[in-house]
N, C-alpha and C. Protein backbone atom coordinates (compact mmCIF):
# COMPACT_ATOMS: atom_id res chain seq x y z
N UNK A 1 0.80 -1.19 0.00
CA UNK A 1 0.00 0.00 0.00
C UNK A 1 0.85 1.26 0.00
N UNK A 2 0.30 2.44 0.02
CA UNK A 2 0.92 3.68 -0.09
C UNK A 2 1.69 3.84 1.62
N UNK A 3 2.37 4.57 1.69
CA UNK A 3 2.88 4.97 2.81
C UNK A 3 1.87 6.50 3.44
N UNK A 4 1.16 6.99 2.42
CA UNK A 4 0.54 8.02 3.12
C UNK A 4 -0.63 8.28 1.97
N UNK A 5 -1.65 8.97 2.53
CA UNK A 5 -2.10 9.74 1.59
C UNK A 5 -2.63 10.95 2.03
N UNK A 6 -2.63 12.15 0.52
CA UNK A 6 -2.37 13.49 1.29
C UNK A 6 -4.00 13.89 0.54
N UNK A 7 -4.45 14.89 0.99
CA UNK A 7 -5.77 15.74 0.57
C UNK A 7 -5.53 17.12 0.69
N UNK A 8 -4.95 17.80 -0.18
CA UNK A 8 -4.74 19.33 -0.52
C UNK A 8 -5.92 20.20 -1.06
N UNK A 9 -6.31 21.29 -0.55
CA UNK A 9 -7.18 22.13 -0.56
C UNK A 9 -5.79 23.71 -0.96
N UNK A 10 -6.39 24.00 -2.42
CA UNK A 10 -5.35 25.12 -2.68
C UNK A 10 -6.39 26.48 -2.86
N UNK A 11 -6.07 27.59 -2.72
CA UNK A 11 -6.74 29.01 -3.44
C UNK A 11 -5.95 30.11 -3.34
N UNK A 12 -6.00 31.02 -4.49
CA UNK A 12 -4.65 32.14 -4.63
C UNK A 12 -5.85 33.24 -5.04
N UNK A 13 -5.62 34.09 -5.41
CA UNK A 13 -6.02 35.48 -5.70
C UNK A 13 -4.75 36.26 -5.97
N UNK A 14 -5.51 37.20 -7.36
CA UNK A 14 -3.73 38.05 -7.51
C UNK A 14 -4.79 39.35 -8.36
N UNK A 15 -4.02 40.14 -8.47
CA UNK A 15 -4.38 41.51 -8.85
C UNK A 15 -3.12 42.27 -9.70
N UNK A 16 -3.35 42.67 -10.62
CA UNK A 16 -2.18 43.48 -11.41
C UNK A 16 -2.66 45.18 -11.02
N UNK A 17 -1.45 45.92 -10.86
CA UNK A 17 -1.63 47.26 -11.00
C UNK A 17 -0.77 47.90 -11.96
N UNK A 18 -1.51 48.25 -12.79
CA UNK A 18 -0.96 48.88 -14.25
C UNK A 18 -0.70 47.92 -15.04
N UNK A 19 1.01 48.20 -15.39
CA UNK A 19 1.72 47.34 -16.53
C UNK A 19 2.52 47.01 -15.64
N UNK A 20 2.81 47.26 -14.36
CA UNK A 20 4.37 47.25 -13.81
C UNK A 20 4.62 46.42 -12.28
N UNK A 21 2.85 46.14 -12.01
CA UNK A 21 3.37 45.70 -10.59
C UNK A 21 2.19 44.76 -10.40
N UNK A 22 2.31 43.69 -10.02
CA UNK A 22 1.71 42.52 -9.56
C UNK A 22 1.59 41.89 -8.30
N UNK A 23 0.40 41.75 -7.17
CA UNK A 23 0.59 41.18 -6.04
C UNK A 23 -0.42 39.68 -6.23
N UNK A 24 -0.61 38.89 -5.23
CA UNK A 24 -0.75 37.36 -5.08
C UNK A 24 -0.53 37.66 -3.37
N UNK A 25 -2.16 36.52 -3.73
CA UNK A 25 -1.81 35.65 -2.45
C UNK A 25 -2.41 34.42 -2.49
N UNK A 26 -1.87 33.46 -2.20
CA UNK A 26 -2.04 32.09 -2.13
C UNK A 26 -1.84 31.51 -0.42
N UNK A 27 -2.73 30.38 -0.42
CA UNK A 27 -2.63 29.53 0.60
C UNK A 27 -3.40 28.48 0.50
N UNK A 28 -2.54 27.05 1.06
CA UNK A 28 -2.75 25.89 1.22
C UNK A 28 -3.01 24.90 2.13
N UNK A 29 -4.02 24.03 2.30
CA UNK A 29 -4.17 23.19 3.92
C UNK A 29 -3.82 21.60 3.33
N UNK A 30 -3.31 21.02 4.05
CA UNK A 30 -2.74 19.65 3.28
C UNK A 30 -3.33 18.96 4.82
N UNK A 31 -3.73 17.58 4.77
CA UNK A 31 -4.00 16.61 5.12
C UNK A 31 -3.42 15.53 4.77
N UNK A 32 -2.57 14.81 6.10
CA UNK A 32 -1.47 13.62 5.55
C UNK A 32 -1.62 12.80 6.51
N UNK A 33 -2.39 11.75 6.29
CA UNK A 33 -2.83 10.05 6.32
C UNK A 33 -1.76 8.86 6.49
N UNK A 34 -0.90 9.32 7.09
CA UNK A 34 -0.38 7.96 7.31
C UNK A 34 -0.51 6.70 7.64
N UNK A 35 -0.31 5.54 6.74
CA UNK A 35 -0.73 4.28 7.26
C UNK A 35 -0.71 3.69 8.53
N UNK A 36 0.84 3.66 8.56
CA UNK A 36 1.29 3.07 10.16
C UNK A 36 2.60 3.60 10.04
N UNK A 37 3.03 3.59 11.62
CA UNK A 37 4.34 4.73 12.05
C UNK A 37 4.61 4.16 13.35
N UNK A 38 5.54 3.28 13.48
CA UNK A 38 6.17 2.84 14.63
C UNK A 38 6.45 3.67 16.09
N UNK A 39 6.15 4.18 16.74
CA UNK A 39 6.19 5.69 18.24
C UNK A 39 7.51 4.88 18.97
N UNK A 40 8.66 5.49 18.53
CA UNK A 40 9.74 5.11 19.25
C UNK A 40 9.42 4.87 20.63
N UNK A 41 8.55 5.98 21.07
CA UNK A 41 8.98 6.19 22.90
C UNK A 41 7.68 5.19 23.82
N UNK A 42 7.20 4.57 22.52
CA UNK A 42 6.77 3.38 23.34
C UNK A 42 6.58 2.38 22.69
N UNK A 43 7.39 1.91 21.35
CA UNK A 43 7.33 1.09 20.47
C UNK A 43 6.21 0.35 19.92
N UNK A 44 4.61 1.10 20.18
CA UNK A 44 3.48 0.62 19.55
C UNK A 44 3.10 1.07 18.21
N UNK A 45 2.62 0.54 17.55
CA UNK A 45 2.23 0.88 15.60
C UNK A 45 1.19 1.78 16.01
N UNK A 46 1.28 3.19 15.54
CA UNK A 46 -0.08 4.44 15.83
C UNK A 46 0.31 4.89 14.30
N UNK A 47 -1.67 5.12 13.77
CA UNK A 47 -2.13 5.89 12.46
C UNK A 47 -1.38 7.17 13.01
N UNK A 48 -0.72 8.00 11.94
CA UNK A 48 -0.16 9.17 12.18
C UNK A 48 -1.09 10.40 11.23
N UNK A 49 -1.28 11.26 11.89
CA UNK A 49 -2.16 12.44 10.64
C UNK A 49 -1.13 13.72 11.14
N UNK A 50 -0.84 14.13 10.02
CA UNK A 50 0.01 15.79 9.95
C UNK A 50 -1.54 16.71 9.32
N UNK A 51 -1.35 17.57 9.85
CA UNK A 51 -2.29 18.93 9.45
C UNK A 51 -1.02 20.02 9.13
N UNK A 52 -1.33 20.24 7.81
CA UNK A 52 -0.22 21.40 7.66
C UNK A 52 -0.85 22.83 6.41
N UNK A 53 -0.49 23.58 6.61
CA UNK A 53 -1.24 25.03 6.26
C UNK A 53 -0.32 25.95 6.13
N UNK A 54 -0.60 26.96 4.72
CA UNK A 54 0.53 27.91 4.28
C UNK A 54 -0.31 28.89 3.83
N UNK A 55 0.35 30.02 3.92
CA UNK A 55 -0.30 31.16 3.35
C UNK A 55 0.87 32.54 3.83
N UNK A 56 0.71 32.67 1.69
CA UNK A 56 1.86 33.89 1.48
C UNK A 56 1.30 34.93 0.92
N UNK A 57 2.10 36.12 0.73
CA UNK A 57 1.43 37.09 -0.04
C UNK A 57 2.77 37.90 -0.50
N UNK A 58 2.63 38.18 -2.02
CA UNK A 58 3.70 38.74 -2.61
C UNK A 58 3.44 39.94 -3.60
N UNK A 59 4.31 40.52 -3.88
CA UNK A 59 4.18 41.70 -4.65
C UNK A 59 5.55 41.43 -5.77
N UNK A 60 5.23 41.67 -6.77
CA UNK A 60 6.23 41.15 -8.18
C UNK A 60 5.96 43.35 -8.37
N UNK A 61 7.09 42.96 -9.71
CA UNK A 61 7.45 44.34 -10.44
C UNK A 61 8.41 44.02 -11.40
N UNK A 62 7.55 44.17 -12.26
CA UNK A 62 7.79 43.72 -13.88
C UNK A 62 9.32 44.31 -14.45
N UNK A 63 10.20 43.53 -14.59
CA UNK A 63 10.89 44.62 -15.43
C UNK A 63 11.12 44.67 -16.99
N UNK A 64 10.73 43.52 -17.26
CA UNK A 64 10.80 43.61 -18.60
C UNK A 64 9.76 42.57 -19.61
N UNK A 65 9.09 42.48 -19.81
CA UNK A 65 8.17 41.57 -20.50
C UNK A 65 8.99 40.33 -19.98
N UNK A 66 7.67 39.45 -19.12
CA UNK A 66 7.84 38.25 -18.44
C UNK A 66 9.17 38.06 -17.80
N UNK A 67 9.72 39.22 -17.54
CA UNK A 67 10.82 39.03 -16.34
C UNK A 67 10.08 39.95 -14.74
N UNK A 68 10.08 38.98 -13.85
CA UNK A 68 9.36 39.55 -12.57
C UNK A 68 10.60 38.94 -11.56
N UNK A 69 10.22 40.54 -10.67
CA UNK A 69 11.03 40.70 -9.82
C UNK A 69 9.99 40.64 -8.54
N UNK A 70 10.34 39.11 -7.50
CA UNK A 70 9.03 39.14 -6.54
C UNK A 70 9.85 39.14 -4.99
N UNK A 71 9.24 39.70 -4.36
CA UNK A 71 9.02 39.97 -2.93
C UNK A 71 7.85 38.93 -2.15
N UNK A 72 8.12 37.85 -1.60
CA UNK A 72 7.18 37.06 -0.64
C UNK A 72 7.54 36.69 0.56
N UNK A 73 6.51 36.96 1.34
CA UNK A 73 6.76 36.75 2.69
C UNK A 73 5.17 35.88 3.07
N UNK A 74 5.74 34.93 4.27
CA UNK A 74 4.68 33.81 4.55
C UNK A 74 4.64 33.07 5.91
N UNK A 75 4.05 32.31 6.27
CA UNK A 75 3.63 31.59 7.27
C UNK A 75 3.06 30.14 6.96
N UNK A 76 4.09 29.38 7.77
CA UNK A 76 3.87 27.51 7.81
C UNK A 76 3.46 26.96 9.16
N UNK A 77 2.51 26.32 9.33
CA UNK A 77 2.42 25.35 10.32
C UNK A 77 2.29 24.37 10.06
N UNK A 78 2.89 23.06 10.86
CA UNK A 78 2.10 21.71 10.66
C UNK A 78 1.97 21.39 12.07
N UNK A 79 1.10 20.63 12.41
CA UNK A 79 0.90 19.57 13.56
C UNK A 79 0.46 18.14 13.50
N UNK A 80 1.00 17.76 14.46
CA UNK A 80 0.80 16.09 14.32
C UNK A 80 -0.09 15.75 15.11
N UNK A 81 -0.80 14.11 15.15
CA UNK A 81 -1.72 14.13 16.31
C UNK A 81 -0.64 13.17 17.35
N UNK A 82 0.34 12.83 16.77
CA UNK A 82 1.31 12.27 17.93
C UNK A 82 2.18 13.50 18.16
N UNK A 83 2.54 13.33 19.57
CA UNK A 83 2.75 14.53 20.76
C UNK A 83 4.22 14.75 20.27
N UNK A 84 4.68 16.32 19.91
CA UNK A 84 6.42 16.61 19.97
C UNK A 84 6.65 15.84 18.30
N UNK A 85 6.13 15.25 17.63
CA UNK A 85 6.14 14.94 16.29
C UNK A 85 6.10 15.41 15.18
N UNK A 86 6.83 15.92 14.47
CA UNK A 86 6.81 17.00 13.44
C UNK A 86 5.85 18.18 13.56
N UNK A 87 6.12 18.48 14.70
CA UNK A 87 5.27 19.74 15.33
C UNK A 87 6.27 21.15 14.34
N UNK A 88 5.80 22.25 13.93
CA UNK A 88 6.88 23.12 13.48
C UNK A 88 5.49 24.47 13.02
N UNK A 89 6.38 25.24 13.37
CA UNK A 89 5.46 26.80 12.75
C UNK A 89 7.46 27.59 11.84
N UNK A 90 6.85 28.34 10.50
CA UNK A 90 8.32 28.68 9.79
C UNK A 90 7.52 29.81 9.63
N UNK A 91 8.23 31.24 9.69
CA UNK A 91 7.63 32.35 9.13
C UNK A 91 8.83 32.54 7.88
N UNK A 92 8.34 33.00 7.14
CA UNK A 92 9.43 32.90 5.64
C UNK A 92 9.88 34.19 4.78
N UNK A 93 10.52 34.53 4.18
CA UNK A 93 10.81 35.38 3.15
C UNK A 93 11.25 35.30 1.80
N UNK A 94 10.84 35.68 0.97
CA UNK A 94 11.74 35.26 -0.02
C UNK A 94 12.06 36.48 -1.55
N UNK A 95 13.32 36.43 -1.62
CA UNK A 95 13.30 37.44 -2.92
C UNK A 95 13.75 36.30 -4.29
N UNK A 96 12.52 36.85 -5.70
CA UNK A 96 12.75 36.05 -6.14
C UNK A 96 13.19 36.29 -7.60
N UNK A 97 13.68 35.93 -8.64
CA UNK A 97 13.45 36.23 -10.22
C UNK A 97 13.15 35.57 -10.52
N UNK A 98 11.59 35.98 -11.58
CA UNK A 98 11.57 34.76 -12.31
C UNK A 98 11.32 34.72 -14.23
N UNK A 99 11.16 34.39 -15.14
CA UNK A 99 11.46 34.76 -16.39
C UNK A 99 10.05 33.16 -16.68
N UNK A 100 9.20 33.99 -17.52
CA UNK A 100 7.83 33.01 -18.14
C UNK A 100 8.35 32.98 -19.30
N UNK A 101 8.71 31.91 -19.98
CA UNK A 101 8.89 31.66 -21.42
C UNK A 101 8.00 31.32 -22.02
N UNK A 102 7.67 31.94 -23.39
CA UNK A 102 6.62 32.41 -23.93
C UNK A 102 7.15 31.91 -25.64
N UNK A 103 7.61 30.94 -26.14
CA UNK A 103 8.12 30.75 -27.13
C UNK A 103 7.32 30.98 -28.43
N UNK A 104 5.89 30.78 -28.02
CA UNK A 104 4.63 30.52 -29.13
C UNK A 104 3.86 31.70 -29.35
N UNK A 105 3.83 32.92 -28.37
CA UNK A 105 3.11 33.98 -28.29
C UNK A 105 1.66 33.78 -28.37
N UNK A 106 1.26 33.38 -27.29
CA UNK A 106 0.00 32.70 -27.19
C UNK A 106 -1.12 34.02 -27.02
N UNK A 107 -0.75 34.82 -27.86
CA UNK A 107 -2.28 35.74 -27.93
C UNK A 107 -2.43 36.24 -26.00
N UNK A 108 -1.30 36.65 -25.60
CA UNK A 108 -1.56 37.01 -23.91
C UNK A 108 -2.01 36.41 -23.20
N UNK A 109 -1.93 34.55 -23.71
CA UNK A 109 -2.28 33.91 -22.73
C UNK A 109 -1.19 33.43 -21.27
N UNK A 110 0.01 33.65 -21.43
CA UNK A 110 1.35 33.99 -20.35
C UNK A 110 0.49 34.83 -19.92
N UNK A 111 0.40 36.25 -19.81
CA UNK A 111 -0.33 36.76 -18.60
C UNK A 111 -1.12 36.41 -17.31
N UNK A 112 -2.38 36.06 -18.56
CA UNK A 112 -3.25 35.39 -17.40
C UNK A 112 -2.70 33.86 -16.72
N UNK A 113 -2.04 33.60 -17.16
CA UNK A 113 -1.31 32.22 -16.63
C UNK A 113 -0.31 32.48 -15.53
N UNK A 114 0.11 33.55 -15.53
CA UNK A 114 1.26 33.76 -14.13
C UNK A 114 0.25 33.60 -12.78
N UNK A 115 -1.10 33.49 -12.70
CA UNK A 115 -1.93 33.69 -11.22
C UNK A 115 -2.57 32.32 -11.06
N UNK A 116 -1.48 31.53 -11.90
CA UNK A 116 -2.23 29.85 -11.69
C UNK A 116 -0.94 29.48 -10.93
């Protein structure tokens, strides 16, 4: 059988202002099903479930047709239902470049495709 199975729930929202500046926000809740998981600290077989959840929000600034320059900052938690177990909260940052290749000139369909 599988070693886990996960159930992801995703949704983003993004907004352009002008030609030059782009924000987003996205966030995610994941559900993770583990089969069986050995509990070192008392060597019995326990179902394991992680609950884990993200949500960022960024601001891009175009510099040159499909070259974006992004700014994101965010928040991670997961919890386990076994105790001290991949327990973790991450607050994040990130600066990023990124370049959409567009080889076919799809009639401005790259645009609307950067908020998927």
């Amino acid at each position: 059988g599988d070693l886990f199975t996960a159930t992801r729930f995703v949704g983003s929202i993004g907004y352009r202002f002008g030609e030059k500046l782009e924000s987003r926000i996205k966030g995610w809740y994941q559900i993770s099903d583990y089969d069986f998981l050995t509990d070192q600290t008392i060597g019995n077989r326990v179902e394991r479930e992680l609950n884990t959840w993200d949500i960022s929000a960024s601001l891009g600034y175009k510099i040159i047709r499909n070259l974006v320059l992004a700014v994101t900052v965010g928040h991670r938690e997961q919890e386990s239902n076994i105790d001290d177990f991949d327990n973790y909260t991450n607050t994040y940052g990130l600066i990023g470049l990124s370049y959409n290749f567009d080889f076919w000139r799809r009639g401005g369909f790259t645009n609307e495709a950067l908020y998927y």
